[in-house]
PDB file of N, CA and C in Angstrom:
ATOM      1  N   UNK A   1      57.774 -28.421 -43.141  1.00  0.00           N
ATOM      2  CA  UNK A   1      58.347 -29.598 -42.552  1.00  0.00           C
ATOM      3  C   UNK A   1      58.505 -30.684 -43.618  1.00  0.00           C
ATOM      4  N   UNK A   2      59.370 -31.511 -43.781  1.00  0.00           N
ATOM      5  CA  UNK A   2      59.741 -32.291 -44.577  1.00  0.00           C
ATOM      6  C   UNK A   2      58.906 -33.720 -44.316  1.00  0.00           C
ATOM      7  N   UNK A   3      58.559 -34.372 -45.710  1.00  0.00           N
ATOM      8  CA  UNK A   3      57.796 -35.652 -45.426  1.00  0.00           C
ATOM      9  C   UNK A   3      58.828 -36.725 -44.987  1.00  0.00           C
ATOM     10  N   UNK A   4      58.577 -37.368 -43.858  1.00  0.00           N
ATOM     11  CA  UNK A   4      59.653 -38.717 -43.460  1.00  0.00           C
ATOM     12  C   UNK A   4      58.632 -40.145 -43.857  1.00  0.00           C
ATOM     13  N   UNK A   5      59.329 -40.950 -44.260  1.00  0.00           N
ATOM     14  CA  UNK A   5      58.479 -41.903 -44.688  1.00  0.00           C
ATOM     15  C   UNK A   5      58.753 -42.919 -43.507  1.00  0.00           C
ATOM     16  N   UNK A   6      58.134 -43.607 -43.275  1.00  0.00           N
ATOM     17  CA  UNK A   6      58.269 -44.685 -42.258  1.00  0.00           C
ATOM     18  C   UNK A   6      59.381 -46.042 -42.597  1.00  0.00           C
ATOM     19  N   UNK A   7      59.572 -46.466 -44.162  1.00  0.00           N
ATOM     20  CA  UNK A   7      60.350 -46.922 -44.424  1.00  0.00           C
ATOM     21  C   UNK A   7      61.900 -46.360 -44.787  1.00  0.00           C
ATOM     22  N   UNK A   8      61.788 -45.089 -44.701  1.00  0.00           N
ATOM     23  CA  UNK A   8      62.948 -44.601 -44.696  1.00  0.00           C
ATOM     24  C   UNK A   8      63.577 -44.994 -43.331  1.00  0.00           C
ATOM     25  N   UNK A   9      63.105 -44.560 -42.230  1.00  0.00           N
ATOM     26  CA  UNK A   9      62.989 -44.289 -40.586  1.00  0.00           C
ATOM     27  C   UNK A   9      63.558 -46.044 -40.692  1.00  0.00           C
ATOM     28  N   UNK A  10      62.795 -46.973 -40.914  1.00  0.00           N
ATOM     29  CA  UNK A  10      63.387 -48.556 -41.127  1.00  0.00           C
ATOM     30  C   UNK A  10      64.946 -48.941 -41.876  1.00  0.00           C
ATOM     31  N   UNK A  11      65.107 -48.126 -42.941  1.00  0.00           N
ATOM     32  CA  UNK A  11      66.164 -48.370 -43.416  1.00  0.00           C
ATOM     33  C   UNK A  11      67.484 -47.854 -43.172  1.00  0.00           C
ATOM     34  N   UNK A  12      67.022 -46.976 -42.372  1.00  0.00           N
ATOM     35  CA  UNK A  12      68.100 -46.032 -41.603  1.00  0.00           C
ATOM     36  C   UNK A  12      68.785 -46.909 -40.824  1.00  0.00           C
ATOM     37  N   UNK A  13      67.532 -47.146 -39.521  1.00  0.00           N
ATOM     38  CA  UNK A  13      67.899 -48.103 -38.334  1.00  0.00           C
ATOM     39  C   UNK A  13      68.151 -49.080 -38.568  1.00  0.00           C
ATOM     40  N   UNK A  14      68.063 -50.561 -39.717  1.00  0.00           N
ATOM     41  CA  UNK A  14      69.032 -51.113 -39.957  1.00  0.00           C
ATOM     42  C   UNK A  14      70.159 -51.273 -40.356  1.00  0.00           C
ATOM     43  N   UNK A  15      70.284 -50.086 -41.136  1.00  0.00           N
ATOM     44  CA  UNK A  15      72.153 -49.696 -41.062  1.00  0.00           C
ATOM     45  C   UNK A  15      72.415 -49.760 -40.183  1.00  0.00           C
ATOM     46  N   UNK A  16      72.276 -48.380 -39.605  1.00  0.00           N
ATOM     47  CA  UNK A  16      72.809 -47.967 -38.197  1.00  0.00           C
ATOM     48  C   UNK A  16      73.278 -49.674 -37.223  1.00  0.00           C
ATOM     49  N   UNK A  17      72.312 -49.876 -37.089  1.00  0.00           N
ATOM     50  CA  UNK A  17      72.265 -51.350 -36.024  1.00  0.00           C
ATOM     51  C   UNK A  17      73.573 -52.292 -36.935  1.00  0.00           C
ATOM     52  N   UNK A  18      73.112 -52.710 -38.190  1.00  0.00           N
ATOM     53  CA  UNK A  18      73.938 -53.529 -38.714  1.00  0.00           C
ATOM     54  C   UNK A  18      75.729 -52.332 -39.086  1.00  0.00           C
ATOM     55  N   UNK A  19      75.676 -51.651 -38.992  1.00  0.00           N
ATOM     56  CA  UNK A  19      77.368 -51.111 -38.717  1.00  0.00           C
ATOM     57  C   UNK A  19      77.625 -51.116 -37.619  1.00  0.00           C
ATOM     58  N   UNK A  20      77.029 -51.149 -36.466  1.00  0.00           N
ATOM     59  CA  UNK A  20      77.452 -51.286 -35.331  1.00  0.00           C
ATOM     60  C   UNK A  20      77.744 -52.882 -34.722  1.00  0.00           C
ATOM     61  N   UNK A  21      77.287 -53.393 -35.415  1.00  0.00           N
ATOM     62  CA  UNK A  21      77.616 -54.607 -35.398  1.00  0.00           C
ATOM     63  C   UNK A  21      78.679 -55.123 -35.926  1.00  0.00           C
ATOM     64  N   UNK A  22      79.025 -54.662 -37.284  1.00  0.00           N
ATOM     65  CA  UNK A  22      80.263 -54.844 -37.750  1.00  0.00           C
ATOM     66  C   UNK A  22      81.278 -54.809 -36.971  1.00  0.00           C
ATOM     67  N   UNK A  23      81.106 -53.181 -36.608  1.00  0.00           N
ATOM     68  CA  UNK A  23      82.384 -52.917 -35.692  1.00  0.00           C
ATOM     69  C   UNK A  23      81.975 -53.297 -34.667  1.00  0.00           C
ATOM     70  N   UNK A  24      81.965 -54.023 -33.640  1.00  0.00           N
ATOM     71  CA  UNK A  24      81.886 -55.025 -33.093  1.00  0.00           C
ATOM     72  C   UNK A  24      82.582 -56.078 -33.260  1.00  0.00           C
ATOM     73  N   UNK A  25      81.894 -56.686 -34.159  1.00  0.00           N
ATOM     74  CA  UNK A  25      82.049 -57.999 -34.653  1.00  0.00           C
ATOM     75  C   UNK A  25      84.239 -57.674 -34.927  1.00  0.00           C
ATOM     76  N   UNK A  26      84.471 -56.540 -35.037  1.00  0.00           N
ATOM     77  CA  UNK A  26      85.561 -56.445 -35.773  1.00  0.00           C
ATOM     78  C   UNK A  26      87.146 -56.150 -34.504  1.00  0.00           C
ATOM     79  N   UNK A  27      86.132 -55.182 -33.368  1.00  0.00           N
ATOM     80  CA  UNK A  27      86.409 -55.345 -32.275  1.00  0.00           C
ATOM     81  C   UNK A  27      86.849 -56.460 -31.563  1.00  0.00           C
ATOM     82  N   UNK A  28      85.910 -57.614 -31.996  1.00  0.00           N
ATOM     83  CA  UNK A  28      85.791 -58.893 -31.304  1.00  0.00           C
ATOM     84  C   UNK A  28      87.431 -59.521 -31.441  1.00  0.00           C
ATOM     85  N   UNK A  29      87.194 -59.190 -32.991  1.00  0.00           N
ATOM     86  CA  UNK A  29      88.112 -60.601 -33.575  1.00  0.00           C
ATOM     87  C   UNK A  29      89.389 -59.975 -33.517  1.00  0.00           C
ATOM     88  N   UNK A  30      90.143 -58.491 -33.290  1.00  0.00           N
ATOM     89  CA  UNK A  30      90.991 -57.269 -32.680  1.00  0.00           C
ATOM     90  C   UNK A  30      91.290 -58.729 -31.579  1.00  0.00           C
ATOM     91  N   UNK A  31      90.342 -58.083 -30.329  1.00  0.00           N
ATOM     92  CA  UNK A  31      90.958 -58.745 -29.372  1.00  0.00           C
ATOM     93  C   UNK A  31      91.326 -60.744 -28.817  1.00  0.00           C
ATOM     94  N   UNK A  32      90.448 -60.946 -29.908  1.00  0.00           N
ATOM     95  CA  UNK A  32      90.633 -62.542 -29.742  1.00  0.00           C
ATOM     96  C   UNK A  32      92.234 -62.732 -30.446  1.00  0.00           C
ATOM     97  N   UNK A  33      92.685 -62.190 -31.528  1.00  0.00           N
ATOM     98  CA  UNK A  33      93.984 -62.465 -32.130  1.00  0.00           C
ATOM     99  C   UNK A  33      95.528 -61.613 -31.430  1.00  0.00           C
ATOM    100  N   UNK A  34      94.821 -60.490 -30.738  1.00  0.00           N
ATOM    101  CA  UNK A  34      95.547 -60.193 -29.487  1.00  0.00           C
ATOM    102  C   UNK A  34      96.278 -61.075 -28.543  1.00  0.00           C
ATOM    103  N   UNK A  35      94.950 -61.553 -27.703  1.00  0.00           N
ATOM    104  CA  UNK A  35      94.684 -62.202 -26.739  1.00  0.00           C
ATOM    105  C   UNK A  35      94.403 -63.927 -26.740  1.00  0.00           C
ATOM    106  N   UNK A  36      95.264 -64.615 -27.451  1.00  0.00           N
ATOM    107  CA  UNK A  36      94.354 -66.180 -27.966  1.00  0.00           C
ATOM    108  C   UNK A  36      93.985 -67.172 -26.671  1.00  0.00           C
ATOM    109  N   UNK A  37      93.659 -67.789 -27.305  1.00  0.00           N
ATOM    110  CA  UNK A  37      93.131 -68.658 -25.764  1.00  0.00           C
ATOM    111  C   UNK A  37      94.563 -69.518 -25.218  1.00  0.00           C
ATOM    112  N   UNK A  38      94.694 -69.499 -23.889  1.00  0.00           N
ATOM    113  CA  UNK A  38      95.813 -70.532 -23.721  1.00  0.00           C
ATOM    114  C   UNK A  38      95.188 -71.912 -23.661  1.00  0.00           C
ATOM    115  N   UNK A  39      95.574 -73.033 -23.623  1.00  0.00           N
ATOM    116  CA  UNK A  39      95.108 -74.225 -23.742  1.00  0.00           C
ATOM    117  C   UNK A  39      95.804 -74.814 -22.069  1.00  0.00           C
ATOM    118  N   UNK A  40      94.788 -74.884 -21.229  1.00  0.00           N
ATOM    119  CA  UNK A  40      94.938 -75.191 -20.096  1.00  0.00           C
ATOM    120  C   UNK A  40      94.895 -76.591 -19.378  1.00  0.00           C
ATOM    121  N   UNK A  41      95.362 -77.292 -18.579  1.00  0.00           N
ATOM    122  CA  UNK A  41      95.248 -78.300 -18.100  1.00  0.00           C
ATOM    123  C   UNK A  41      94.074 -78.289 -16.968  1.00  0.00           C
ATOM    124  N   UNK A  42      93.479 -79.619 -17.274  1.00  0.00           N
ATOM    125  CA  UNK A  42      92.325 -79.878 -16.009  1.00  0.00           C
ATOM    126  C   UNK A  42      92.453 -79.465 -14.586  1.00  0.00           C
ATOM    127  N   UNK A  43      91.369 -78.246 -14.395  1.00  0.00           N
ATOM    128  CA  UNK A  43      91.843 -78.029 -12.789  1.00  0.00           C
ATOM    129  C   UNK A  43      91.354 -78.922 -11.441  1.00  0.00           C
ATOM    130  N   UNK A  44      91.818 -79.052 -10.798  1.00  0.00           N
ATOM    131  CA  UNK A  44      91.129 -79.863  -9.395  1.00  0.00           C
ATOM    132  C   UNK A  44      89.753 -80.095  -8.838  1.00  0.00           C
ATOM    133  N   UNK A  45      89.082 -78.806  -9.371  1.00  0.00           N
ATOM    134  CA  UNK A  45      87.559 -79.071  -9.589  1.00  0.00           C
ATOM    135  C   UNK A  45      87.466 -80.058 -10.417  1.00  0.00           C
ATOM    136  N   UNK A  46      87.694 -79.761 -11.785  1.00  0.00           N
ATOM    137  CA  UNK A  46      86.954 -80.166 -12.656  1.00  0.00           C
ATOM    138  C   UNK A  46      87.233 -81.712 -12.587  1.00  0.00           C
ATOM    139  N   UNK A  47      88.417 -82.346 -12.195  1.00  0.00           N
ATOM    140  CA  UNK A  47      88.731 -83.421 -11.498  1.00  0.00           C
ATOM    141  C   UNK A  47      87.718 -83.916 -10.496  1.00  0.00           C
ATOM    142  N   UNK A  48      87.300 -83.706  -9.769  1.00  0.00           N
ATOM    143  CA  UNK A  48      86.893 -83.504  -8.724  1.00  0.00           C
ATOM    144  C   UNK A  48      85.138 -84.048  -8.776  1.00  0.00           C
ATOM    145  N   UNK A  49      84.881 -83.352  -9.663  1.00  0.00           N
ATOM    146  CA  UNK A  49      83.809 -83.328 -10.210  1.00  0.00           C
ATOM    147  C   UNK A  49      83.395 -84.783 -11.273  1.00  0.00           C
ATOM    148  N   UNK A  50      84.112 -84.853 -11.775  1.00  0.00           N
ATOM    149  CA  UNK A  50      84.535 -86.113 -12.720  1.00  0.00           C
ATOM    150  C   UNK A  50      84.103 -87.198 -11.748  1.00  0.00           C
ATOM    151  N   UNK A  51      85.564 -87.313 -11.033  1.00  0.00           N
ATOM    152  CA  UNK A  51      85.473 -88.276  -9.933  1.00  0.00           C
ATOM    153  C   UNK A  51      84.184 -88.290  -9.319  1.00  0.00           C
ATOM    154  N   UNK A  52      83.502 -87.871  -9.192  1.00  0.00           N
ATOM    155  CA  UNK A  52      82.407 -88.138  -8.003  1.00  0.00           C
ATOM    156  C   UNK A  52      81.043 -88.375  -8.701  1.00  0.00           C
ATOM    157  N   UNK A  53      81.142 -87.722  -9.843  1.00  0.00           N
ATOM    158  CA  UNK A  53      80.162 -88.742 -10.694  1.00  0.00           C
ATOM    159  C   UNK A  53      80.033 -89.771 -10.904  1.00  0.00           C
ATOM    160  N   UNK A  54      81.657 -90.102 -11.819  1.00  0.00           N
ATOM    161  CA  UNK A  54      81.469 -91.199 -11.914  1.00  0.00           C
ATOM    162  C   UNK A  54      81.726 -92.430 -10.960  1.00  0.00           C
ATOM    163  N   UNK A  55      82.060 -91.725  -9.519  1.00  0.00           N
ATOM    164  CA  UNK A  55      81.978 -93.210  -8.176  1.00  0.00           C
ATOM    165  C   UNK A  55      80.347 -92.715  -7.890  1.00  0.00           C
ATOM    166  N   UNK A  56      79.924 -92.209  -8.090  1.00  0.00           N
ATOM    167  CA  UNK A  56      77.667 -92.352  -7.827  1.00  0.00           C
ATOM    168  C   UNK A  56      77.368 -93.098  -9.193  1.00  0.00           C
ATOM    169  N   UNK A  57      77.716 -92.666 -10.231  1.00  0.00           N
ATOM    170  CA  UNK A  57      76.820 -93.648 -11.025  1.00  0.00           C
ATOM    171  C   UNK A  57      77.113 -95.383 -11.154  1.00  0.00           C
ATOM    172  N   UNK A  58      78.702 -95.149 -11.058  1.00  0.00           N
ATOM    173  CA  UNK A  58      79.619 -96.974 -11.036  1.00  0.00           C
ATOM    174  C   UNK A  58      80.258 -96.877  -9.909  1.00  0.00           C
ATOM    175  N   UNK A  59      79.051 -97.597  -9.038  1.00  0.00           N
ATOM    176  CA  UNK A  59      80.347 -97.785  -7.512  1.00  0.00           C
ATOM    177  C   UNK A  59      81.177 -98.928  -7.423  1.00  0.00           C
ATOM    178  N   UNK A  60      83.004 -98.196  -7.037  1.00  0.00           N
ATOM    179  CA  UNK A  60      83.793 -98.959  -7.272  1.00  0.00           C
ATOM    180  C   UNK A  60      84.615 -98.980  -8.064  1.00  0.00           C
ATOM    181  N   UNK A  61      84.106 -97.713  -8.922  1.00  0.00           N
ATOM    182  CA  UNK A  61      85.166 -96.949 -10.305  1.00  0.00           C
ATOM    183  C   UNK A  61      85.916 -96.225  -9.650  1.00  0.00           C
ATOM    184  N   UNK A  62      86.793 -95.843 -10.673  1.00  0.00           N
ATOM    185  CA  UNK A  62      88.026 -95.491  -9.795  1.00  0.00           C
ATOM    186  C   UNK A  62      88.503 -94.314 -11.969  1.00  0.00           C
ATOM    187  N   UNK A  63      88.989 -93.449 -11.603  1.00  0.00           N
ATOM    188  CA  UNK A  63      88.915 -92.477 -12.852  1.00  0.00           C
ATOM    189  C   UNK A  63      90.676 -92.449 -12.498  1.00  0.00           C
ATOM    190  N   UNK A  64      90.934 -93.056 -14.000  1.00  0.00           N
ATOM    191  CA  UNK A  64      92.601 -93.225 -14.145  1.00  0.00           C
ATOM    192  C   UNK A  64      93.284 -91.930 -14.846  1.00  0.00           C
ATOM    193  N   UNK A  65      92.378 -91.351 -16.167  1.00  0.00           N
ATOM    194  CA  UNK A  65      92.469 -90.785 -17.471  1.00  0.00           C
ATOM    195  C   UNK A  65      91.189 -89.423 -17.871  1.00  0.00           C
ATOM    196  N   UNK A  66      91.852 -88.391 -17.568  1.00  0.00           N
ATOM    197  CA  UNK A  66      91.146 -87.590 -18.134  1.00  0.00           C
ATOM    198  C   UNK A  66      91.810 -86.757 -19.358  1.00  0.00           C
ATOM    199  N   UNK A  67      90.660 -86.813 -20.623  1.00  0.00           N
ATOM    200  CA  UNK A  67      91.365 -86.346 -21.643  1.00  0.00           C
ATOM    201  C   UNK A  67      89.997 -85.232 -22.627  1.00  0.00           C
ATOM    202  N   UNK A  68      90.531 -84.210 -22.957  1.00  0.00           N
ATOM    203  CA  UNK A  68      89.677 -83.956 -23.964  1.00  0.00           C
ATOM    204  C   UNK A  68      89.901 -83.869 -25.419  1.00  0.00           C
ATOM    205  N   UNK A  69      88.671 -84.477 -25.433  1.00  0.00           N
ATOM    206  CA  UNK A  69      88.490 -84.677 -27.436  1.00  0.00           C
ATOM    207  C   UNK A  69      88.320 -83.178 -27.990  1.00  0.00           C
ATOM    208  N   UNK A  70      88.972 -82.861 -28.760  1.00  0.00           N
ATOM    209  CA  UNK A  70      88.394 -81.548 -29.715  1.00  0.00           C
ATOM    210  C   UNK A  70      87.415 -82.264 -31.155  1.00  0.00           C
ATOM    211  N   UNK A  71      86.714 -81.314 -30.690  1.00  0.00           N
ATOM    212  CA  UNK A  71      85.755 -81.191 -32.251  1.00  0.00           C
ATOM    213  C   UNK A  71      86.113 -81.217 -33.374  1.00  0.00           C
TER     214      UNK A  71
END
């Protein structure tokens, strides 16, 4: 029977793990440049939601402008 070393058995399985990750990772970015994000307008919830916060925290506000900032 052949000697297996325990750090062999370690260096294996982080390949293994880290190529599978790659492809993954490679998978990922396949379908994100496929598929890109559309850039959507505020839905009625999220309106909705807005609004009613901010008439509980400032009663008497009234929400004219919803906009988002990018990073």
């Amino acid at each position: 029977m052949q000697d297996v070393s325990l750090i062999g058995i370690c260096v294996v399985a982080f390949a293994s793990v880290f190529g599978l990750l790659v492809f993954l990772a490679g998978v990922m970015m396949t379908i994100t440049r496929v598929f890109p994000v559309r850039v959507s307008q505020i839905d009625a919830a999220v309106f909705a939601a807005i609004s009613a916060t901010v008439s509980t925290l400032v009663p008497g506000a009234r929400v004219t402008r919803i906009e988002e900032k990018k990073r």
